[in-house]
PDB file of N, CA and C in Angstrom:
ATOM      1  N   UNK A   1      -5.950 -19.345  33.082  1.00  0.00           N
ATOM      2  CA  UNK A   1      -5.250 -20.316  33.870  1.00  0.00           C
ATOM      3  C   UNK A   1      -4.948 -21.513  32.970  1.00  0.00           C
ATOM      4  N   UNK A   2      -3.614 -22.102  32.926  1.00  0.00           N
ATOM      5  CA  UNK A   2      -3.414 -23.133  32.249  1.00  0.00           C
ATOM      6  C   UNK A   2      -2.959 -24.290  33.351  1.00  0.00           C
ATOM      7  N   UNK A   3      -3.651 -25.755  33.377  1.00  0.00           N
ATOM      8  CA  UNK A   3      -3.388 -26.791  33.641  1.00  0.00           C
ATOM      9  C   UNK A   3      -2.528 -27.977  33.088  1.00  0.00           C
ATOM     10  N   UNK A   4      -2.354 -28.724  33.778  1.00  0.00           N
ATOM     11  CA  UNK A   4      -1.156 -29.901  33.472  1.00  0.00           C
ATOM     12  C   UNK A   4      -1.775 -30.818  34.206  1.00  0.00           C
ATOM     13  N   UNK A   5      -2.588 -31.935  33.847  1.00  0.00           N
ATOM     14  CA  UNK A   5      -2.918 -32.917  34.176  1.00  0.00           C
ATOM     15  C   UNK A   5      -2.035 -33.940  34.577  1.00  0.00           C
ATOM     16  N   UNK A   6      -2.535 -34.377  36.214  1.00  0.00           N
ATOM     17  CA  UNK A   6      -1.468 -35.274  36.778  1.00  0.00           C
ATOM     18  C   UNK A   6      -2.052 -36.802  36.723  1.00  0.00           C
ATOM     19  N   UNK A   7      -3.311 -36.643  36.489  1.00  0.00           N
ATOM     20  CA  UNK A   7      -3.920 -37.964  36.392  1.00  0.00           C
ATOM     21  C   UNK A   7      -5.414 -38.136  35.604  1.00  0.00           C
ATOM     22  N   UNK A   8      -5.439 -38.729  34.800  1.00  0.00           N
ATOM     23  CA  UNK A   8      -7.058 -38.713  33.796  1.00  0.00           C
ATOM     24  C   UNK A   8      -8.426 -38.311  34.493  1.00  0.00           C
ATOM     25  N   UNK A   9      -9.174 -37.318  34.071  1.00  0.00           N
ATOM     26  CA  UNK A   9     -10.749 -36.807  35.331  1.00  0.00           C
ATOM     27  C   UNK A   9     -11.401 -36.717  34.336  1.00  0.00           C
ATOM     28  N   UNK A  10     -13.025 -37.179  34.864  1.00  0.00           N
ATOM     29  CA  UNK A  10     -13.756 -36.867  33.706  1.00  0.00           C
ATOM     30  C   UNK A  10     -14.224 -35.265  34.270  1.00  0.00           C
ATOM     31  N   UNK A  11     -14.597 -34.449  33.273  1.00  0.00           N
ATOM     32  CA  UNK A  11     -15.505 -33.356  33.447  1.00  0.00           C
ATOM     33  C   UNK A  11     -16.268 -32.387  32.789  1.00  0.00           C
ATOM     34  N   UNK A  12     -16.605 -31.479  32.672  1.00  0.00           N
ATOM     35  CA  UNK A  12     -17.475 -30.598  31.914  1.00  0.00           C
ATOM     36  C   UNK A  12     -16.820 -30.210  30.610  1.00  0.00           C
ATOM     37  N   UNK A  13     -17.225 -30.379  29.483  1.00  0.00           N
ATOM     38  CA  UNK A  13     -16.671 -29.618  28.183  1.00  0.00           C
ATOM     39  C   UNK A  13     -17.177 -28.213  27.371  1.00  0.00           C
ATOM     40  N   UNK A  14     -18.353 -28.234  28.433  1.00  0.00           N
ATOM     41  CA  UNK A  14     -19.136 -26.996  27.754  1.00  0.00           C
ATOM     42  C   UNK A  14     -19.453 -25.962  29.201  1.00  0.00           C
ATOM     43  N   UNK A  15     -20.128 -25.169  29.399  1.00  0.00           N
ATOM     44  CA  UNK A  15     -20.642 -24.495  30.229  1.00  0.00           C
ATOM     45  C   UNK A  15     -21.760 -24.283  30.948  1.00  0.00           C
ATOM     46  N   UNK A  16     -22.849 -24.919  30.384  1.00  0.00           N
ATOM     47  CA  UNK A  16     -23.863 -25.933  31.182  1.00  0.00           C
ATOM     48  C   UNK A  16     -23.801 -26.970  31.558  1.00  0.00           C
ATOM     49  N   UNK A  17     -22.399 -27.901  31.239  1.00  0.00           N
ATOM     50  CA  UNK A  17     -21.927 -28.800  32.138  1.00  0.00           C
ATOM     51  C   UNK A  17     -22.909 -29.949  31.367  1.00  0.00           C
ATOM     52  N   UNK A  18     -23.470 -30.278  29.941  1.00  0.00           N
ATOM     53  CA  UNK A  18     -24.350 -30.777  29.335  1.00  0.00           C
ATOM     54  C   UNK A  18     -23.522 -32.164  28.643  1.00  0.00           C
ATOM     55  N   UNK A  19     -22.373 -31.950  28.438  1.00  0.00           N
ATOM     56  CA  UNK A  19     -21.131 -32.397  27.723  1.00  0.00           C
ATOM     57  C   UNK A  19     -20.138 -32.568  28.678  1.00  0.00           C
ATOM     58  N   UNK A  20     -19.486 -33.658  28.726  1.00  0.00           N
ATOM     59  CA  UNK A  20     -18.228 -34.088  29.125  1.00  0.00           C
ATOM     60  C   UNK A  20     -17.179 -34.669  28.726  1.00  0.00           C
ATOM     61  N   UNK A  21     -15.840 -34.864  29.351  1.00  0.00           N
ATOM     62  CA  UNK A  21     -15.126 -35.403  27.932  1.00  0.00           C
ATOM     63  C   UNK A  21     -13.808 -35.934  29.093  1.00  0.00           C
ATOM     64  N   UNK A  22     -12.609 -36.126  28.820  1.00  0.00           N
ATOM     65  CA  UNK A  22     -11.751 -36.612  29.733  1.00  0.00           C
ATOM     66  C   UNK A  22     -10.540 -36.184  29.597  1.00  0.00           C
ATOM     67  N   UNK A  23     -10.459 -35.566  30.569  1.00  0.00           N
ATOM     68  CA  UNK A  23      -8.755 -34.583  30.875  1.00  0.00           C
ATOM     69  C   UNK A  23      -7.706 -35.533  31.170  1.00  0.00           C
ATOM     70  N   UNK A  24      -7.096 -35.524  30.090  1.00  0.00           N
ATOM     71  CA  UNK A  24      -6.126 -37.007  30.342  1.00  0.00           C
ATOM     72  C   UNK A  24      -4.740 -36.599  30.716  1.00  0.00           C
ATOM     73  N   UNK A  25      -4.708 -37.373  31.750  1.00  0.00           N
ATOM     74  CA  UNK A  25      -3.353 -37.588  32.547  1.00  0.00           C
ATOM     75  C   UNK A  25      -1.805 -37.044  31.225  1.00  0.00           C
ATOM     76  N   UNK A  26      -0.868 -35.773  32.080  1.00  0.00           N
ATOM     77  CA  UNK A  26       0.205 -35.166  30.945  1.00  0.00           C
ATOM     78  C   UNK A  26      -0.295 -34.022  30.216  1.00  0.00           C
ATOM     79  N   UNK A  27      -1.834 -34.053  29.780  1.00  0.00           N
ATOM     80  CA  UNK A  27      -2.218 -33.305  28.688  1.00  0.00           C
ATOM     81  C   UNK A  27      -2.216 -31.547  29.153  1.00  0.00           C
ATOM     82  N   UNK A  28      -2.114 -30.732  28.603  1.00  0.00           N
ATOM     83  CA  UNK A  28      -2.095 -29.368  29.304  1.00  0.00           C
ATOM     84  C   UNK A  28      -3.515 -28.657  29.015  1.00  0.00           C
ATOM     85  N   UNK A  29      -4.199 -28.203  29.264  1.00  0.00           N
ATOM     86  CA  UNK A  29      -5.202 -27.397  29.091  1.00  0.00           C
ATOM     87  C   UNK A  29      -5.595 -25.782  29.388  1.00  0.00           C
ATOM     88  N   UNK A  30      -5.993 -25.211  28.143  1.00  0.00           N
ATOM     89  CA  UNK A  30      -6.160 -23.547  28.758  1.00  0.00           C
ATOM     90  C   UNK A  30      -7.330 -23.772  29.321  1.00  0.00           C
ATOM     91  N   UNK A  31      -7.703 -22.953  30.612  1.00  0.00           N
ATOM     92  CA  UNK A  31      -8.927 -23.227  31.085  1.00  0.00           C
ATOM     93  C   UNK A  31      -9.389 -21.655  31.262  1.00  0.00           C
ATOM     94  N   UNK A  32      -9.514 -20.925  30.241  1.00  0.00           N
ATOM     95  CA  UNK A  32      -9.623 -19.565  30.689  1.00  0.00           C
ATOM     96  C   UNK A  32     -10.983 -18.448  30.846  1.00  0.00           C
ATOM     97  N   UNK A  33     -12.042 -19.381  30.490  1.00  0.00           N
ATOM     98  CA  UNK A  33     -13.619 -19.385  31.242  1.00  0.00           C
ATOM     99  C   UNK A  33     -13.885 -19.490  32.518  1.00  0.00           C
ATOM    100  N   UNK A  34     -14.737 -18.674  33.043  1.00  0.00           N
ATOM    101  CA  UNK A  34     -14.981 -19.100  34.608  1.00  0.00           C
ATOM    102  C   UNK A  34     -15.641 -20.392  34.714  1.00  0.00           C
ATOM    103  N   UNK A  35     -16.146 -20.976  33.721  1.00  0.00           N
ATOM    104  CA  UNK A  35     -16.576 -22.211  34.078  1.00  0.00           C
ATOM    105  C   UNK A  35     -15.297 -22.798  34.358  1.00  0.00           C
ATOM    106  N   UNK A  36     -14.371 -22.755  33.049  1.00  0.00           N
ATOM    107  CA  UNK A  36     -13.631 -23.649  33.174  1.00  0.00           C
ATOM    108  C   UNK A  36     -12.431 -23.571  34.520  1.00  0.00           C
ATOM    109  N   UNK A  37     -12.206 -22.088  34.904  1.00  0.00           N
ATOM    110  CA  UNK A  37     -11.642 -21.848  36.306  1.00  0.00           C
ATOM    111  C   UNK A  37     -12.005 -22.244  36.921  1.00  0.00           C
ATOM    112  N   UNK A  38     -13.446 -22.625  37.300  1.00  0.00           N
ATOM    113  CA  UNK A  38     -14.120 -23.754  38.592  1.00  0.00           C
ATOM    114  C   UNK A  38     -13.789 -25.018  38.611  1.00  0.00           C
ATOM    115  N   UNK A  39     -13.886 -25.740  37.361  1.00  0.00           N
ATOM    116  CA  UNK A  39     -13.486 -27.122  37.083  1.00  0.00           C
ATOM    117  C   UNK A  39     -11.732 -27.407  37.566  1.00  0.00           C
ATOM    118  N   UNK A  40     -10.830 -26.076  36.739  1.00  0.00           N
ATOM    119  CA  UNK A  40      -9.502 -26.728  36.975  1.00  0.00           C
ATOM    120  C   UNK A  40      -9.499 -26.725  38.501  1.00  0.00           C
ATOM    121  N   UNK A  41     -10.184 -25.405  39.309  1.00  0.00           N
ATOM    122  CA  UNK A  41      -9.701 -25.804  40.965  1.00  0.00           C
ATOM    123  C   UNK A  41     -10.143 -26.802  41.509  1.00  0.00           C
ATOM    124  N   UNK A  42     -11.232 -27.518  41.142  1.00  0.00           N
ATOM    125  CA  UNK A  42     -11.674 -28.745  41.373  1.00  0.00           C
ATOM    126  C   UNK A  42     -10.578 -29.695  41.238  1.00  0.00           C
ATOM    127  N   UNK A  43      -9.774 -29.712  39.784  1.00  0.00           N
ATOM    128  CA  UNK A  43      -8.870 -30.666  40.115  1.00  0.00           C
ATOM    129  C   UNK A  43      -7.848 -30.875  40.734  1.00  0.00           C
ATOM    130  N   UNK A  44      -7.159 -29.095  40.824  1.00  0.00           N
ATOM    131  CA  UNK A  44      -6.156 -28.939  41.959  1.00  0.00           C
ATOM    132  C   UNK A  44      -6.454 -29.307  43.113  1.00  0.00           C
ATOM    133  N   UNK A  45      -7.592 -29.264  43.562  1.00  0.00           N
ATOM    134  CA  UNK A  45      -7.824 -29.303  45.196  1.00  0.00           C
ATOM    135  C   UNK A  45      -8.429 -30.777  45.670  1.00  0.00           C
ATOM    136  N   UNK A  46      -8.379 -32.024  44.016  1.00  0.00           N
ATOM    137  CA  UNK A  46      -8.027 -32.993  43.782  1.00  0.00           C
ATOM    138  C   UNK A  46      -6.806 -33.765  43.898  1.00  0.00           C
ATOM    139  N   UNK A  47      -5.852 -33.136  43.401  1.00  0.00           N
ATOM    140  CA  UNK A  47      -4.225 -33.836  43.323  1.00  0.00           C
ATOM    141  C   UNK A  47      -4.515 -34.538  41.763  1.00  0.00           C
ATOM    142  N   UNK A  48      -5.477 -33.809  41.226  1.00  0.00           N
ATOM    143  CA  UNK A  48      -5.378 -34.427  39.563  1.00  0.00           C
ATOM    144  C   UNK A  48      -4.734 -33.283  38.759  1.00  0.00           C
ATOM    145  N   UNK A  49      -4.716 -32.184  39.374  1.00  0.00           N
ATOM    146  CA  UNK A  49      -3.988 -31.557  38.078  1.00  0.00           C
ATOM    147  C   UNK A  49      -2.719 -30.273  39.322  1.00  0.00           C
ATOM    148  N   UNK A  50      -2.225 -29.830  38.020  1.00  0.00           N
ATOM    149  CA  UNK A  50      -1.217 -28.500  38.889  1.00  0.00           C
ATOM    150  C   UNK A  50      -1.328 -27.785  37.837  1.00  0.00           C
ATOM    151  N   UNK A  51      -1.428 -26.182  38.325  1.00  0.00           N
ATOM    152  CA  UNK A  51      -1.293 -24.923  37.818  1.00  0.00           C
ATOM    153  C   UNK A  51       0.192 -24.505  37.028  1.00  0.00           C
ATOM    154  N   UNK A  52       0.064 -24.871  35.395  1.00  0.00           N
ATOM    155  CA  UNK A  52       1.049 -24.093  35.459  1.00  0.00           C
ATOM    156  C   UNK A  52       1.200 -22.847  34.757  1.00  0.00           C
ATOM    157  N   UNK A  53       2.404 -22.383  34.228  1.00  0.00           N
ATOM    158  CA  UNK A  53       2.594 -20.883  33.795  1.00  0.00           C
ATOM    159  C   UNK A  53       1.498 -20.667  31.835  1.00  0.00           C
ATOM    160  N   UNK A  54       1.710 -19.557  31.794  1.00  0.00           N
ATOM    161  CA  UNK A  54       0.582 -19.374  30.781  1.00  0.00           C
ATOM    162  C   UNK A  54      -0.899 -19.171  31.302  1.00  0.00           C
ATOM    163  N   UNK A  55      -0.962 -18.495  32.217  1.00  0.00           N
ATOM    164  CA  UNK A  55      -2.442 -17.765  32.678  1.00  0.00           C
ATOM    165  C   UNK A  55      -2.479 -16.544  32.213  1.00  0.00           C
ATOM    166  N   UNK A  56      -3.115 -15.896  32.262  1.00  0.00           N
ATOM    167  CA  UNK A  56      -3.463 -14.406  32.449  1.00  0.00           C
ATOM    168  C   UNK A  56      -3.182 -13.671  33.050  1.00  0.00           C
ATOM    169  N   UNK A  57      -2.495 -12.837  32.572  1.00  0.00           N
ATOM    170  CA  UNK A  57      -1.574 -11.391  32.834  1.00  0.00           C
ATOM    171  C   UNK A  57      -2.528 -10.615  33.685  1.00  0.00           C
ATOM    172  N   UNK A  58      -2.840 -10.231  35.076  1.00  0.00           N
ATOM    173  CA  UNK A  58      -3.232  -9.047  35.681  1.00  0.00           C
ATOM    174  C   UNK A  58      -2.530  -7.572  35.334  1.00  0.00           C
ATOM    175  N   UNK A  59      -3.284  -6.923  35.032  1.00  0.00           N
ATOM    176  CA  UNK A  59      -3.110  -5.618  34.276  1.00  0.00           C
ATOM    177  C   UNK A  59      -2.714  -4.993  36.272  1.00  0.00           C
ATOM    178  N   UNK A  60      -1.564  -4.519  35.992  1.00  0.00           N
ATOM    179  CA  UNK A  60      -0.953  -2.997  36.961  1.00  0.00           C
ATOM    180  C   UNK A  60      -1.408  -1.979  37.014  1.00  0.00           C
ATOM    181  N   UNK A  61      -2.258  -1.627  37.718  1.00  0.00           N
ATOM    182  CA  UNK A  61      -2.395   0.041  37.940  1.00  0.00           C
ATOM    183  C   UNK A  61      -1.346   1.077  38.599  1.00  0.00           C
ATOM    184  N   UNK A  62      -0.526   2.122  37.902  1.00  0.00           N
ATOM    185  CA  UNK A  62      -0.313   2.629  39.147  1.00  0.00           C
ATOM    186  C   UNK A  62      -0.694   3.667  39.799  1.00  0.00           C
ATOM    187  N   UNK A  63      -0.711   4.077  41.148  1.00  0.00           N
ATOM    188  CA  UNK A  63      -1.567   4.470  42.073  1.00  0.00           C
ATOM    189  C   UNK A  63      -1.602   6.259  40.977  1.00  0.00           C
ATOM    190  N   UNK A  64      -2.295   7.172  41.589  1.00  0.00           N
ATOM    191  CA  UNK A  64      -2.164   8.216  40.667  1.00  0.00           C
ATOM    192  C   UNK A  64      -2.689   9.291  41.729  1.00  0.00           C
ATOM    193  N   UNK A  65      -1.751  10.295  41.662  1.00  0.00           N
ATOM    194  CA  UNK A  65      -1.987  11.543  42.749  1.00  0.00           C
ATOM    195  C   UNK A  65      -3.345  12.402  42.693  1.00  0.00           C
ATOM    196  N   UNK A  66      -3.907  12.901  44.073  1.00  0.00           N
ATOM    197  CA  UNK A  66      -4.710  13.496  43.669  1.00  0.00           C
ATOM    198  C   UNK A  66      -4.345  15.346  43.880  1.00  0.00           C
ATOM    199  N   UNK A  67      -4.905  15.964  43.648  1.00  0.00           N
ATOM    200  CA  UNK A  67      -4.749  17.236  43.794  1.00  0.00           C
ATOM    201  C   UNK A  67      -5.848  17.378  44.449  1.00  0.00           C
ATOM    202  N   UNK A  68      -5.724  18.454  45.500  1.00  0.00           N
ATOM    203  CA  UNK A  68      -6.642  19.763  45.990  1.00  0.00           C
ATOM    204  C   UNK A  68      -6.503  20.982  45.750  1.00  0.00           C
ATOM    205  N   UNK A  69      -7.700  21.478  46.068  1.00  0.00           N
ATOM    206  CA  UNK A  69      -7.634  23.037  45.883  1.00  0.00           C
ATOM    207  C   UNK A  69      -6.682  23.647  46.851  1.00  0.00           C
ATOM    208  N   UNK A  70      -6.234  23.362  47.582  1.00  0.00           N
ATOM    209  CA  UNK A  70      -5.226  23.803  48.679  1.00  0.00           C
ATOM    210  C   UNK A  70      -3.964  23.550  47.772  1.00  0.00           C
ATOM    211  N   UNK A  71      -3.504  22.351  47.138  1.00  0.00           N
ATOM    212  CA  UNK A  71      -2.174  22.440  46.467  1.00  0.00           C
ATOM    213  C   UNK A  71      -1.813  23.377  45.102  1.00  0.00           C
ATOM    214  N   UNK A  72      -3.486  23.777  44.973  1.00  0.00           N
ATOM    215  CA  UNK A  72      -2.800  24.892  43.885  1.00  0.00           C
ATOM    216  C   UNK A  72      -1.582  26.099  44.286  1.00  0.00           C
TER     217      UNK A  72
END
């Protein structure tokens, strides 16, 4: 997930949350750790940041037939 900071937040820089640092207002950030996926929805659901493009590609499956012994 990549962010776009709408306004300066302080928050976690590491993953024990031991370190912090400041997401400054404009700046874009990859946030592509689940830590860091918790933090950016924090700020979305703030009005400090918005989601934008450059996340992670979900891989497509497509569906795949099965056979029975009857369709032989």
């Amino acid at each position: 997930m990549k962010i776009k900071m709408t306004s300066t937040m302080k928050g976690a820089s590491n993953s024990m949350g031991t370190y912090t640092m400041d997401y400054l207002e404009g700046e874009s950030y990859d946030m592509d750790a689940g830590w860091q996926e918790d933090i950016a929805k924090v700020f979305i659901d703030n009005n400090a940041a918005q989601e934008v493009g450059g996340g992670k590609k979900k891989k497509v499956v497509s569906p795949v037939e099965t056979k029975t012994a009857a369709d032989k």
